[in-house]
C-alpha atoms as a PDB file:
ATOM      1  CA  UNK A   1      22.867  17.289  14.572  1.00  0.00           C
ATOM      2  CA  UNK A   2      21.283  18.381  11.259  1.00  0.00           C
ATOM      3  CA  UNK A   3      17.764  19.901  11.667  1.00  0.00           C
ATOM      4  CA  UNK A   4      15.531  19.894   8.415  1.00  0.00           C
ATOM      5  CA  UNK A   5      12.449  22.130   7.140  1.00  0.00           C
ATOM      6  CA  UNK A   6      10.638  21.245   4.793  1.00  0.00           C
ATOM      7  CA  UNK A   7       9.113  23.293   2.168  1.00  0.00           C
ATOM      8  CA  UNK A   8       5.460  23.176   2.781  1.00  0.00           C
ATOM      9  CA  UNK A   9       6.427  24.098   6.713  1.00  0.00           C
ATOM     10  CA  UNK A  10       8.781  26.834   5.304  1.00  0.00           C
ATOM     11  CA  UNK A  11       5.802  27.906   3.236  1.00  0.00           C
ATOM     12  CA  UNK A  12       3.118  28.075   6.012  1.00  0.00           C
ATOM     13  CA  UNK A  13       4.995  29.416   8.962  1.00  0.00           C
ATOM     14  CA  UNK A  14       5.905  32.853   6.794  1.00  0.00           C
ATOM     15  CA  UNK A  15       1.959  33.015   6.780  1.00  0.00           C
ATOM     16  CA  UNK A  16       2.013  33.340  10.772  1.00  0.00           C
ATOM     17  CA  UNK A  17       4.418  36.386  10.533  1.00  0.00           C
ATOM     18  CA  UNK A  18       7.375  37.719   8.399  1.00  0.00           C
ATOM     19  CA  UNK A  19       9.345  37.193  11.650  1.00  0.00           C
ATOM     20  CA  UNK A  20       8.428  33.393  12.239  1.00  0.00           C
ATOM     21  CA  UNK A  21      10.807  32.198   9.390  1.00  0.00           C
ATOM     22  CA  UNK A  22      13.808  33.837  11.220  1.00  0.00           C
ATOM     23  CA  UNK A  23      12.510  32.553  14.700  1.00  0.00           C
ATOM     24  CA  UNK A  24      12.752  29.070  13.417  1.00  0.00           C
ATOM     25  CA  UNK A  25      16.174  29.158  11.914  1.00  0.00           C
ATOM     26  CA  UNK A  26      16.860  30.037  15.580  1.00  0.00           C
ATOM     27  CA  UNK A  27      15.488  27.496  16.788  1.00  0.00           C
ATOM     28  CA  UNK A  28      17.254  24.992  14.873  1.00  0.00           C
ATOM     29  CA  UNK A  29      20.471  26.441  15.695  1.00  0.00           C
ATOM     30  CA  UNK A  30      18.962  25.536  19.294  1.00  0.00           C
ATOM     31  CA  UNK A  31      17.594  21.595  18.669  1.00  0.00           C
ATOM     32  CA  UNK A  32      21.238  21.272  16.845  1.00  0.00           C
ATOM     33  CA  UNK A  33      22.591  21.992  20.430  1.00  0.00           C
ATOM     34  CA  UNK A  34      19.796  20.379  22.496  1.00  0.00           C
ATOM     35  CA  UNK A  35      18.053  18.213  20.635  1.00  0.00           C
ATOM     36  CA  UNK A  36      16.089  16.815  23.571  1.00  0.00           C
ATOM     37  CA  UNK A  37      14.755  20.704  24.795  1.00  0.00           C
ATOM     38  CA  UNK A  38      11.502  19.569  23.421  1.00  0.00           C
ATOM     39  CA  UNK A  39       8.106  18.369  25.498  1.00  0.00           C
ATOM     40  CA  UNK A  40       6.321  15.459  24.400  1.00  0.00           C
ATOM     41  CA  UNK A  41       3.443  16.392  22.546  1.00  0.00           C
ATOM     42  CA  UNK A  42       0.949  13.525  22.689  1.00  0.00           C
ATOM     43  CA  UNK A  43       1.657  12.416  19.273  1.00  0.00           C
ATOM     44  CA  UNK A  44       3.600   9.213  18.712  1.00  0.00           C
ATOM     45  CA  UNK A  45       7.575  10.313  18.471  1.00  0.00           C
ATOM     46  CA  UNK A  46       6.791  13.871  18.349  1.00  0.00           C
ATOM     47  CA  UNK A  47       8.052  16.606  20.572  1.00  0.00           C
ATOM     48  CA  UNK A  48       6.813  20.125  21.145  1.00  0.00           C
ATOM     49  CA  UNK A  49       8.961  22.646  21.636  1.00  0.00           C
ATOM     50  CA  UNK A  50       7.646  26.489  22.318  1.00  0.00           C
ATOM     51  CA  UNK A  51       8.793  30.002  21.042  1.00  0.00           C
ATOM     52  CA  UNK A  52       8.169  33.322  22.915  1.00  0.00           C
ATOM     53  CA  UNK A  53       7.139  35.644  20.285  1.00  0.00           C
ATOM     54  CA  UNK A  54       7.942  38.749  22.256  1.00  0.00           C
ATOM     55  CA  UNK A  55      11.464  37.689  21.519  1.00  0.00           C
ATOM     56  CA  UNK A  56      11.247  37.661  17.439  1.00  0.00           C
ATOM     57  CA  UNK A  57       9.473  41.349  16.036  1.00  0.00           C
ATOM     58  CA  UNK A  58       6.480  40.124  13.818  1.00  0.00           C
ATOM     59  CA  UNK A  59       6.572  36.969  15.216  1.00  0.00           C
ATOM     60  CA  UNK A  60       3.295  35.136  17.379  1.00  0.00           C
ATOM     61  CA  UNK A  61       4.061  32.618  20.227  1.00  0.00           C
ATOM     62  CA  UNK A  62       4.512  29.477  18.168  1.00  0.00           C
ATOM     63  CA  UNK A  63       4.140  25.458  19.055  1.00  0.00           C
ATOM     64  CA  UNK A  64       6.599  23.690  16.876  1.00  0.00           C
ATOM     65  CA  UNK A  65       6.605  19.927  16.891  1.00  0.00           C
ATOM     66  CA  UNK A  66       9.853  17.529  15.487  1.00  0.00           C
ATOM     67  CA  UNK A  67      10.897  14.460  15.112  1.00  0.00           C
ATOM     68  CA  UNK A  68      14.513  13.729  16.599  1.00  0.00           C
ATOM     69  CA  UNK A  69      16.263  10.450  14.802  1.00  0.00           C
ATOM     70  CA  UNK A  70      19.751   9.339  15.590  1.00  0.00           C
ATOM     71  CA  UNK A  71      21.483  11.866  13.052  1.00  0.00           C
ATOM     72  CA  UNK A  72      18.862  14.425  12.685  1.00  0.00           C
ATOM     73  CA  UNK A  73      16.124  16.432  13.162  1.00  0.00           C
ATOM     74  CA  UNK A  74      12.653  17.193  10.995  1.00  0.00           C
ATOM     75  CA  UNK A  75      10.702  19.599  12.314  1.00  0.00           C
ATOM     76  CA  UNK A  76       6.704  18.230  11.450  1.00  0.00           C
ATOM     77  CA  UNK A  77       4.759  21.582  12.116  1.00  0.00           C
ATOM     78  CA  UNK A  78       4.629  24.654  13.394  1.00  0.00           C
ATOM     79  CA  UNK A  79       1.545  26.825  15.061  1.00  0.00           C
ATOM     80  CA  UNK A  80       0.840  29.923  16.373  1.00  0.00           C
ATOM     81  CA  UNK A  81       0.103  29.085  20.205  1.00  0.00           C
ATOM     82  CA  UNK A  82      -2.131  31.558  22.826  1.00  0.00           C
ATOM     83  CA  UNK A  83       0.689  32.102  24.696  1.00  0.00           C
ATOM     84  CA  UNK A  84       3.907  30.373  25.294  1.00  0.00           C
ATOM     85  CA  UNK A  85       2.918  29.274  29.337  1.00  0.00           C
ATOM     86  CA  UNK A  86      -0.101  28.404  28.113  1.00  0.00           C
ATOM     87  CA  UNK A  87       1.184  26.350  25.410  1.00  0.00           C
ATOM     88  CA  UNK A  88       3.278  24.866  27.810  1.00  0.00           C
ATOM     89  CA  UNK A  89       0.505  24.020  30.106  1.00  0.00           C
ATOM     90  CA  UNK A  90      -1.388  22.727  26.953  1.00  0.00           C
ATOM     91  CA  UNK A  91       1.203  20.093  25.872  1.00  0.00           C
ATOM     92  CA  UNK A  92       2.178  18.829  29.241  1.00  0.00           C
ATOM     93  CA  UNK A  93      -1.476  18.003  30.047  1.00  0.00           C
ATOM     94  CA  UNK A  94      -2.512  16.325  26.684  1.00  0.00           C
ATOM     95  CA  UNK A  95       0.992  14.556  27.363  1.00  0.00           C
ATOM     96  CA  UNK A  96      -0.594  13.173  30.474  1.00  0.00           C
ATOM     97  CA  UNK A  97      -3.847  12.471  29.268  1.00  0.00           C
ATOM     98  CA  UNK A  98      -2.756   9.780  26.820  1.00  0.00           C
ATOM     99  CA  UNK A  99      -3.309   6.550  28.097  1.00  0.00           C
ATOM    100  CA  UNK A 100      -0.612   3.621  27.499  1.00  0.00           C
ATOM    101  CA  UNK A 101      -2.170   2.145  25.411  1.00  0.00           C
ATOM    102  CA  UNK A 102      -0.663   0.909  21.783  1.00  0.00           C
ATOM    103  CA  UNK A 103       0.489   3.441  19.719  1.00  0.00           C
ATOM    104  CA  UNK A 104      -0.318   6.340  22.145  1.00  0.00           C
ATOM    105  CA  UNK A 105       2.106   9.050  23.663  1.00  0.00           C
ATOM    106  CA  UNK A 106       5.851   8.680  23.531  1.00  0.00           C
ATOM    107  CA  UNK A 107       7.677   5.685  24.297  1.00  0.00           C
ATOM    108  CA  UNK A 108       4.421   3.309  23.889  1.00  0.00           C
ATOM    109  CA  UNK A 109       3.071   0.851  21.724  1.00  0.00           C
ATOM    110  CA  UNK A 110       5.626  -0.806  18.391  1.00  0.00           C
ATOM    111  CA  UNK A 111       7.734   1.300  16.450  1.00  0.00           C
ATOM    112  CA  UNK A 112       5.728   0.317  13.308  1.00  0.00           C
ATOM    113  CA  UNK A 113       2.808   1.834  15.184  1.00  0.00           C
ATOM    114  CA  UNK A 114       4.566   5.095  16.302  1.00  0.00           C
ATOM    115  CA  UNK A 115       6.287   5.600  12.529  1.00  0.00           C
ATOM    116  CA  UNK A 116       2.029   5.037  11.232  1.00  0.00           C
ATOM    117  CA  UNK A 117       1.230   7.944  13.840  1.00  0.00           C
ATOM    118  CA  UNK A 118       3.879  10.282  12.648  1.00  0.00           C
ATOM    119  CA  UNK A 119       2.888   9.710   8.863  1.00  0.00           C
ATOM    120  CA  UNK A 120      -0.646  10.638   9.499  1.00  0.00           C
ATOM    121  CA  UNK A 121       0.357  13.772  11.478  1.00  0.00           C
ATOM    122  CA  UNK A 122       2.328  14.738   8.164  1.00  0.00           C
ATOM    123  CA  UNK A 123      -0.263  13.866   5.922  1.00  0.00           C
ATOM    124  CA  UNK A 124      -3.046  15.604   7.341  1.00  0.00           C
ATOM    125  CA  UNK A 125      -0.614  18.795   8.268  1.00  0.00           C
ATOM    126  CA  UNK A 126      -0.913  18.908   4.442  1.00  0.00           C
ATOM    127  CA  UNK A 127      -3.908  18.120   3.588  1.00  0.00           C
ATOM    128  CA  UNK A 128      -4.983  21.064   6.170  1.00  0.00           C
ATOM    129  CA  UNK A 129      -2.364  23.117   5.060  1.00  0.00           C
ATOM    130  CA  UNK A 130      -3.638  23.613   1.978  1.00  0.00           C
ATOM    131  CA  UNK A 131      -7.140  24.246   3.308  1.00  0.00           C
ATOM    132  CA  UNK A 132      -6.073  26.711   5.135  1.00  0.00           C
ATOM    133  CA  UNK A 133      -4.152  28.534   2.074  1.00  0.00           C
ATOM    134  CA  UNK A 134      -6.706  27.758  -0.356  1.00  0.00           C
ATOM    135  CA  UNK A 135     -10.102  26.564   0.763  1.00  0.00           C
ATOM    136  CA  UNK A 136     -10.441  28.285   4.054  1.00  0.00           C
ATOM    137  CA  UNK A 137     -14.642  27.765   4.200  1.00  0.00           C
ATOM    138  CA  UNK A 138     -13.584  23.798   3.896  1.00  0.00           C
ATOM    139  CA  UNK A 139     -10.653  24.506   6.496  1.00  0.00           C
ATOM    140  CA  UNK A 140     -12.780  26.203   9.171  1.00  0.00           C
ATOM    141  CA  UNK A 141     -15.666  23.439   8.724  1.00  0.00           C
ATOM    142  CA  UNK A 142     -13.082  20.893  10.467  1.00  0.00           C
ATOM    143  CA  UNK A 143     -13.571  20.439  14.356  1.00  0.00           C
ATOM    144  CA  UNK A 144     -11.246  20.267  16.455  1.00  0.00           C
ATOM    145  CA  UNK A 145      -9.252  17.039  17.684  1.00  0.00           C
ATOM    146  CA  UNK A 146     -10.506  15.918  20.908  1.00  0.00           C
ATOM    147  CA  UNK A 147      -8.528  13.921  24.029  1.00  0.00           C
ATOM    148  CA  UNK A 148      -7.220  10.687  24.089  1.00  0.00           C
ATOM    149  CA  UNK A 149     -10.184   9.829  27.201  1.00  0.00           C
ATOM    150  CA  UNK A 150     -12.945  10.926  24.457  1.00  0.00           C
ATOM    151  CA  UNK A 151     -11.231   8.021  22.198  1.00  0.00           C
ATOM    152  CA  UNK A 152     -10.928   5.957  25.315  1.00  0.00           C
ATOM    153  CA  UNK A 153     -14.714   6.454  25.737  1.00  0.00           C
ATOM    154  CA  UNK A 154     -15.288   5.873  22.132  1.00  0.00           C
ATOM    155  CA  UNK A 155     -13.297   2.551  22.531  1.00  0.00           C
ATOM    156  CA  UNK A 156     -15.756   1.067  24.786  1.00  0.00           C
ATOM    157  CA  UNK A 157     -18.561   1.726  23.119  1.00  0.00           C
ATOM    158  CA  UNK A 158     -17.578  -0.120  20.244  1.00  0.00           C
ATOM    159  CA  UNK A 159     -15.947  -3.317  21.931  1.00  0.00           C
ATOM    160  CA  UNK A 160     -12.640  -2.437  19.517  1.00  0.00           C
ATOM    161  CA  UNK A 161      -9.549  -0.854  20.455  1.00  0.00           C
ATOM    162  CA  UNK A 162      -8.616   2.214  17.937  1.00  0.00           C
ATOM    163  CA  UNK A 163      -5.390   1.471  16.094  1.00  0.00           C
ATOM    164  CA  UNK A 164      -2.796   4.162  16.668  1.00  0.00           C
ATOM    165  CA  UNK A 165      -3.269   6.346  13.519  1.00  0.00           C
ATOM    166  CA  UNK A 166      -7.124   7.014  13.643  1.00  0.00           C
ATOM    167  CA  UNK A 167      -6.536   7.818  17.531  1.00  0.00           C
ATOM    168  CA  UNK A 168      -3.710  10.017  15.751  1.00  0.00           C
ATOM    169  CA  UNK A 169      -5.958  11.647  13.314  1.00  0.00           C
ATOM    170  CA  UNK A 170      -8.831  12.285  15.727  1.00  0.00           C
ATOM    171  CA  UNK A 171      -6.492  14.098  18.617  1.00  0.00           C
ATOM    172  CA  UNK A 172      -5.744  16.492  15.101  1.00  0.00           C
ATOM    173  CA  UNK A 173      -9.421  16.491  13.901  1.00  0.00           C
ATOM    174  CA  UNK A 174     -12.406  14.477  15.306  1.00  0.00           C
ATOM    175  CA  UNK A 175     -15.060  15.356  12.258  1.00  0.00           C
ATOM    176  CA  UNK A 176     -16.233  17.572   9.789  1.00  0.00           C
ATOM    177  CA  UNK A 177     -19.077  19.996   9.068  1.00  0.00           C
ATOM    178  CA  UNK A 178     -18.494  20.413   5.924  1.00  0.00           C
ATOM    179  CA  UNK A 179     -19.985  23.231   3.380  1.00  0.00           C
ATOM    180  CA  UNK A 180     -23.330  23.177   1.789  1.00  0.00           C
ATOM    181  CA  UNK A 181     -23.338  19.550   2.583  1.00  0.00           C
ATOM    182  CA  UNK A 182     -20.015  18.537   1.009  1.00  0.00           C
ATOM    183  CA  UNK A 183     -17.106  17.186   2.774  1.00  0.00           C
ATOM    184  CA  UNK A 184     -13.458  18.028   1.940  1.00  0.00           C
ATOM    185  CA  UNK A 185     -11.973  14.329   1.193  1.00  0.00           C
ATOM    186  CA  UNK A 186     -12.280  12.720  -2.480  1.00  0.00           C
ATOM    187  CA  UNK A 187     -15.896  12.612  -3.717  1.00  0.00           C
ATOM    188  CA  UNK A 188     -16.471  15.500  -1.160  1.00  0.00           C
ATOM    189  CA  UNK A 189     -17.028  12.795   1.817  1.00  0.00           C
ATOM    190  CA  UNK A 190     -16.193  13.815   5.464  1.00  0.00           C
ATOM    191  CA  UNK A 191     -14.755  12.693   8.099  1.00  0.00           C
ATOM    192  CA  UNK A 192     -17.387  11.343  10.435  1.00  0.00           C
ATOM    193  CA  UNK A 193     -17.681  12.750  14.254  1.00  0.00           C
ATOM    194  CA  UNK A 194     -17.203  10.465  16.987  1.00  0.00           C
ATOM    195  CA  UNK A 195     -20.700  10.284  17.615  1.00  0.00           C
ATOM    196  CA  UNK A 196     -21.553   9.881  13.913  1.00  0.00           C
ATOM    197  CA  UNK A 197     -19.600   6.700  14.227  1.00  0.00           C
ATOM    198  CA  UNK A 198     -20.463   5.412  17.240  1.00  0.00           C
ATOM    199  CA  UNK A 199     -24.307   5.588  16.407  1.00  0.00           C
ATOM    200  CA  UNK A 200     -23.191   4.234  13.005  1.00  0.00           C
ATOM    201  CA  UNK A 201     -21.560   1.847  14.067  1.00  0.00           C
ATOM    202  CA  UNK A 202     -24.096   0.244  16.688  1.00  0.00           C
ATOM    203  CA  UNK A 203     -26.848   0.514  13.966  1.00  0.00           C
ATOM    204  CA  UNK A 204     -24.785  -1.536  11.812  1.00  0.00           C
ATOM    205  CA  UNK A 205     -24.184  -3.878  14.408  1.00  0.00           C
ATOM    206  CA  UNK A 206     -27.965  -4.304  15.621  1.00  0.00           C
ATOM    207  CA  UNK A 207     -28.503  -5.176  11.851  1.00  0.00           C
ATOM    208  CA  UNK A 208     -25.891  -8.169  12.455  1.00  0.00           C
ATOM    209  CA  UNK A 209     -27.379  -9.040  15.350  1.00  0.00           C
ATOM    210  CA  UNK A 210     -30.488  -9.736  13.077  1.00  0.00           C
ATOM    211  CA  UNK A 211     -28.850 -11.205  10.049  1.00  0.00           C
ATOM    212  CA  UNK A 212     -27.053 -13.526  12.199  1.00  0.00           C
ATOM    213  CA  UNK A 213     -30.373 -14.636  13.603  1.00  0.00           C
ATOM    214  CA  UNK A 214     -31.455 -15.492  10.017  1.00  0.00           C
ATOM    215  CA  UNK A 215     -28.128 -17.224   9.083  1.00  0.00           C
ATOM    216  CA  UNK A 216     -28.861 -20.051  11.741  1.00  0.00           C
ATOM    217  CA  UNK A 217     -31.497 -21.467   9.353  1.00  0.00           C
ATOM    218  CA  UNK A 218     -29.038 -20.632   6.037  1.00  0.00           C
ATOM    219  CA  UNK A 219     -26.681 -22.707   4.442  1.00  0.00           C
ATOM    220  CA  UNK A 220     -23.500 -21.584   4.863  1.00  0.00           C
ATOM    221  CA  UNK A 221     -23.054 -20.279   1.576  1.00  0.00           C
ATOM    222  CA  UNK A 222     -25.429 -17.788   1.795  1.00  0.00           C
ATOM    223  CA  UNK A 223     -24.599 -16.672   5.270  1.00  0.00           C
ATOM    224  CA  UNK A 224     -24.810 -12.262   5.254  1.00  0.00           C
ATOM    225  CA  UNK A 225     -22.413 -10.160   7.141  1.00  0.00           C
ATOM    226  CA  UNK A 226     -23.377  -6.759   7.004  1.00  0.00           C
ATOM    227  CA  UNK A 227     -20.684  -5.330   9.540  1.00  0.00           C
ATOM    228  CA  UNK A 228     -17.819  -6.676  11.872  1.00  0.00           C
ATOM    229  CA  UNK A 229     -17.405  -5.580  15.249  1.00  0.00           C
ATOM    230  CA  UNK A 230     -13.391  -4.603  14.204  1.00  0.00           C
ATOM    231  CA  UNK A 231     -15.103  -2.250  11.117  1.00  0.00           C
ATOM    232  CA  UNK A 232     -14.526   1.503  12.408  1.00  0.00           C
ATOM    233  CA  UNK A 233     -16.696   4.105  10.230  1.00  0.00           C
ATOM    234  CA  UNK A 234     -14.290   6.947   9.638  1.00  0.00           C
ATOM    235  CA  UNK A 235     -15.358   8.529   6.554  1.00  0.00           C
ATOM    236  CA  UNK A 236     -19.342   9.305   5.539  1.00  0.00           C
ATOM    237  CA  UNK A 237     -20.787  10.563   1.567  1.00  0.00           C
ATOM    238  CA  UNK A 238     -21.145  13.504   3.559  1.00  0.00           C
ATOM    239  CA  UNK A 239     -21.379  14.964   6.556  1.00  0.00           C
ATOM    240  CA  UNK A 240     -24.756  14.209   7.317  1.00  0.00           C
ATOM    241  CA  UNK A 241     -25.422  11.730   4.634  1.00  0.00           C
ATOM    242  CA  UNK A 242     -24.233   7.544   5.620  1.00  0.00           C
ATOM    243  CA  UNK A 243     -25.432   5.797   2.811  1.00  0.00           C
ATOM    244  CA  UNK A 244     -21.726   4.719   2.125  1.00  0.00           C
ATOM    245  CA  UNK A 245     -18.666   5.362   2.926  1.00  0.00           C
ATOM    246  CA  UNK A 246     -15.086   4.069   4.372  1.00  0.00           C
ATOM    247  CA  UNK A 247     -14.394   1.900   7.556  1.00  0.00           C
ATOM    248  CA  UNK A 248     -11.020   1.417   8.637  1.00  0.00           C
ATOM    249  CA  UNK A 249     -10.801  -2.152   9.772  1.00  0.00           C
ATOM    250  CA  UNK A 250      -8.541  -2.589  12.945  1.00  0.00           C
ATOM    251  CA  UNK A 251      -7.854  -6.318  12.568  1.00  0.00           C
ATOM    252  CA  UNK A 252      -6.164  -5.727   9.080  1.00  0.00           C
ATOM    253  CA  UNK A 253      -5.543  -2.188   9.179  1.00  0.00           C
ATOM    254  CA  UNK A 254      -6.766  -1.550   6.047  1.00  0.00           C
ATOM    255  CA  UNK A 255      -9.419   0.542   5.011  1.00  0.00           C
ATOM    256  CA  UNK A 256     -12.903  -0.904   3.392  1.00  0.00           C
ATOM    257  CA  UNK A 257     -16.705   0.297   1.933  1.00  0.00           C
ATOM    258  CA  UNK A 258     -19.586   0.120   3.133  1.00  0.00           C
ATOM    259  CA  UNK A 259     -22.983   1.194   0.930  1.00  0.00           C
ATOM    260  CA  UNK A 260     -26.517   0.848   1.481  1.00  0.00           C
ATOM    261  CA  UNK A 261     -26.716   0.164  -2.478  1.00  0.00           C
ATOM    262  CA  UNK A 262     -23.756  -2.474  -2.616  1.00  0.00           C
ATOM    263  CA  UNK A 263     -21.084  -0.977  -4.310  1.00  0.00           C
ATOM    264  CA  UNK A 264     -18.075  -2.759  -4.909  1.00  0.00           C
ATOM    265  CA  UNK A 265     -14.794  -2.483  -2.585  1.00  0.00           C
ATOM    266  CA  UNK A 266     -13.311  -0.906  -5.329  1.00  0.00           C
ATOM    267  CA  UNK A 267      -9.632  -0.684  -6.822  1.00  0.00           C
ATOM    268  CA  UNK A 268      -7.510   0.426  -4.284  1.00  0.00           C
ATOM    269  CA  UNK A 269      -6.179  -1.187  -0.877  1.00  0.00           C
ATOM    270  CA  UNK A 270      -5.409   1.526   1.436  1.00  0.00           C
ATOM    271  CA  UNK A 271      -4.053   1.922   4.766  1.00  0.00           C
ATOM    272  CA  UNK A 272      -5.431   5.169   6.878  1.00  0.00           C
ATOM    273  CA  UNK A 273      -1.881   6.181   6.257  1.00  0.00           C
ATOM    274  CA  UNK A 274      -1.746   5.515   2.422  1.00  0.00           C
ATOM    275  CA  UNK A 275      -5.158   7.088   2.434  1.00  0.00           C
ATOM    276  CA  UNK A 276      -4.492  10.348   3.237  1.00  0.00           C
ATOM    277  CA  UNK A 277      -1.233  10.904   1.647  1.00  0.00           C
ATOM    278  CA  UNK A 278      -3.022  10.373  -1.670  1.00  0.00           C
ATOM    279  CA  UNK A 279      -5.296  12.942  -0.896  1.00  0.00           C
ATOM    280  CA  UNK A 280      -2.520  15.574   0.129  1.00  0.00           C
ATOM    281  CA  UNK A 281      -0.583  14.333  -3.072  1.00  0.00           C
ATOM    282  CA  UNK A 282      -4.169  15.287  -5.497  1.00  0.00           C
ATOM    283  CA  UNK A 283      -4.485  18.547  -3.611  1.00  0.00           C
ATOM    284  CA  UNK A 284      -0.702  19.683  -3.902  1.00  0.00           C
ATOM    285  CA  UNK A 285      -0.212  18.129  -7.739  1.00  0.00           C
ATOM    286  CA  UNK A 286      -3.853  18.181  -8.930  1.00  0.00           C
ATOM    287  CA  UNK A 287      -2.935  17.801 -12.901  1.00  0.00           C
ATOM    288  CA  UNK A 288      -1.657  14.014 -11.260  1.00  0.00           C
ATOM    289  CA  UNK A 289      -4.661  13.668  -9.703  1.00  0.00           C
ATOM    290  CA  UNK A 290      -6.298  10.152 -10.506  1.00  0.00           C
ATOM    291  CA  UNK A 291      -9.036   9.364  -8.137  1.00  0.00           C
ATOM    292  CA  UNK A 292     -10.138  12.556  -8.172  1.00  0.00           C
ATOM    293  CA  UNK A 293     -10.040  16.234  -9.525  1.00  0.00           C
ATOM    294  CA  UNK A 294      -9.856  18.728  -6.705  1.00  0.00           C
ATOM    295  CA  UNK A 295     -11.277  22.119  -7.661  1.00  0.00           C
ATOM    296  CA  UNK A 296     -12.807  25.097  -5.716  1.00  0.00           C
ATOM    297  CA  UNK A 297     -16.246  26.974  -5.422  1.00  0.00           C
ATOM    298  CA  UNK A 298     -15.459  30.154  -3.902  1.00  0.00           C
ATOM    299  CA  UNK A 299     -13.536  29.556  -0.605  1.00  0.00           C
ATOM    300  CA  UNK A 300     -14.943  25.504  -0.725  1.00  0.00           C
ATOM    301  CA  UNK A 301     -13.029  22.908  -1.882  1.00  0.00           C
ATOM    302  CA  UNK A 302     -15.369  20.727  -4.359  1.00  0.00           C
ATOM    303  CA  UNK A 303     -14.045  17.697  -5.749  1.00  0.00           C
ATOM    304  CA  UNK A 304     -15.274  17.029  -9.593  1.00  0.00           C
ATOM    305  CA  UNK A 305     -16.787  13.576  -9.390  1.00  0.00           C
ATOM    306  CA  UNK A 306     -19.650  15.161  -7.355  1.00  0.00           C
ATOM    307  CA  UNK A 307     -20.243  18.520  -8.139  1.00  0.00           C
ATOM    308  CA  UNK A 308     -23.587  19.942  -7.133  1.00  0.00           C
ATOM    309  CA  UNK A 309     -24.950  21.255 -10.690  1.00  0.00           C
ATOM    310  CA  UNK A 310     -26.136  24.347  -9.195  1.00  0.00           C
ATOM    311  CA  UNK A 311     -22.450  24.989  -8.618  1.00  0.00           C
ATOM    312  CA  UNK A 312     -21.245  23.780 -12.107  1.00  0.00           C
ATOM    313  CA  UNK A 313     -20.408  26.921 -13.247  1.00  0.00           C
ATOM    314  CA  UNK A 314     -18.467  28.399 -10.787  1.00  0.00           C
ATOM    315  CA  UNK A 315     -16.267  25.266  -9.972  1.00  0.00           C
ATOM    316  CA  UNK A 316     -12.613  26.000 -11.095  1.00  0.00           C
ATOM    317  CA  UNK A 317     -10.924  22.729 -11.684  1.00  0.00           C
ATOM    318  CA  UNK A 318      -6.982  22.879  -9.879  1.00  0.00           C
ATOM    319  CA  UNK A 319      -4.240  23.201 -12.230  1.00  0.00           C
ATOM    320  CA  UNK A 320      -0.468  22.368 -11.632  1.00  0.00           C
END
């Protein structure tokens, strides 16, 4: 069984410890053997497998999670971990947690659904990769991802069921702080919390409620919808700021805008998935960038099409 690495893993686990990169070739040599020694981590397809540090010198306890496919292996990420019991403990409960529900733990939901999970895990390991290596201020304003009952609780709130790779990207990250008011996607939005979007979307909703009251005495023509129940806010203009921003609709699975002063949809059609990977691709190969130019203010990641001009001086536009 062939076990791959990519580069970018390569590249961060050396940051953990000069000993990690040996630990993993270890490991490989192991999932080669036994590919199934793994735990399921909660993530669609993905299993965790856990290395003892005190075992490797200069090397932490580490959580590494692959992918197994019929003829090989990719390992998706690596971590340090507390400790390797309690890392243990860690995955087998969030394992349990997971409800059946589309999409969700191992073994559930369609295969296009698990295959949308696994991309977003990859293309938010990167996009938070290079946070952490670059923009740590923007890195350490993420929150943490919360449990698949906190989604579950979100669900019901909104009358919509989550598609699988938003409940994905909120078990890695469920919001962001941001710095100085700026957010670290394109046009320095953030991802909202999940009570930014449940109070966003309700609001929205209540506004329906009212326009749909008016539209009984309009001709159809100039009927207004103003929100759908199946439109899921996911990303704000910033982090406190929702005059406009992205909702992720779950009937099409595509991603859409909303704005207070009526902007248009815009250019692109994205997917969640299609989404992200863009932004990971501008932040790794920012001379391609197109949306976009990524650049930094001190440890901040600021992206150029809304710089604050107090900070035009010291932003340094990304090269390479």
């Amino acid at each position: 069984m062939n076990v791959e690495i990519s580069p970018h893993i390569r590249d961060t686990a050396v940051q953990f410890g000069v000993g990690v990169p040996y630990a993993l070739r270890v490991l490989a040599s192991q999932l080669s053997d036994d590919p199934d020694m793994g735990q399921p981590s909660g993530l669609p397809g993905v299993l965790t497998v856990l290395v003892d540090g005190d075992l490797f010198e200069d090397c932490p306890a580490l959580a590494v999670g692959y992918v197994r496919e019929p003829d090989r292996i990719e390992i998706r990420y690596v971590k340090p971990s507390l400790s390797a019991g309690l890392a243990a403990d860690t995955a087998q409960d969030r394992a349990q947690e997971l409800p059946a529900g589309p999409g969700t733990g191992t073994g559930t939901g369609t295969g296009t659904e698990a295959v949308a999970g696994r991309e977003v895990v990859d293309a938010w390991q990167r996009i938070t990769d290079w946070l952490q290596r670059n923009a740590a201020d923007s890195y350490a304003a993420l929150r943490d991802g919360v449990n698949a009952t906190a989604i579950t609780a979100l669900e019901l709130s909104l009358g919509v069921q989550v598609p699988a790779g938003l409940r994905v990207l909120w078990s890695l990250s469920a919001g962001d702080d941001g710095v100085q008011g700026a957010g670290c996607l394109p046009g320095n939005q953030a991802l909202m919390t999940l009570d930014a979007v449940a109070d966003f979307h309700r609001q929205q909703m209540e506004s329906q409620a009212h326009e749909d009251t008016l539209n009984t005495r309009r001709a159809e023509y100039d009927r207004i919808t103003v929100w759908k129940t199946a439109w899921i806010p996911v990303v704000s203009y910033g982090p406190g700021d929702r005059t406009s921003g992205l909702y992720l609709d779950a009937t099409s699975g595509y991603l859409g805008r909303w704005s207070r002063y009526n902007e248009g949809a815009g250019d692109e059609l994205d997917t969640l998935v299609t989404y992200l990977e863009d932004v990971a691709d501008m932040l790794e190969a920012p001379a391609l960038a197109t949306r976009d130019k990524p650049g930094l203010v001190g440890r901040a990641l600021v992206w150029g099409s809304r710089i604050d001009p107090t900070q035009q001086d010291r932003w340094q536009p990304l090269t390479g």
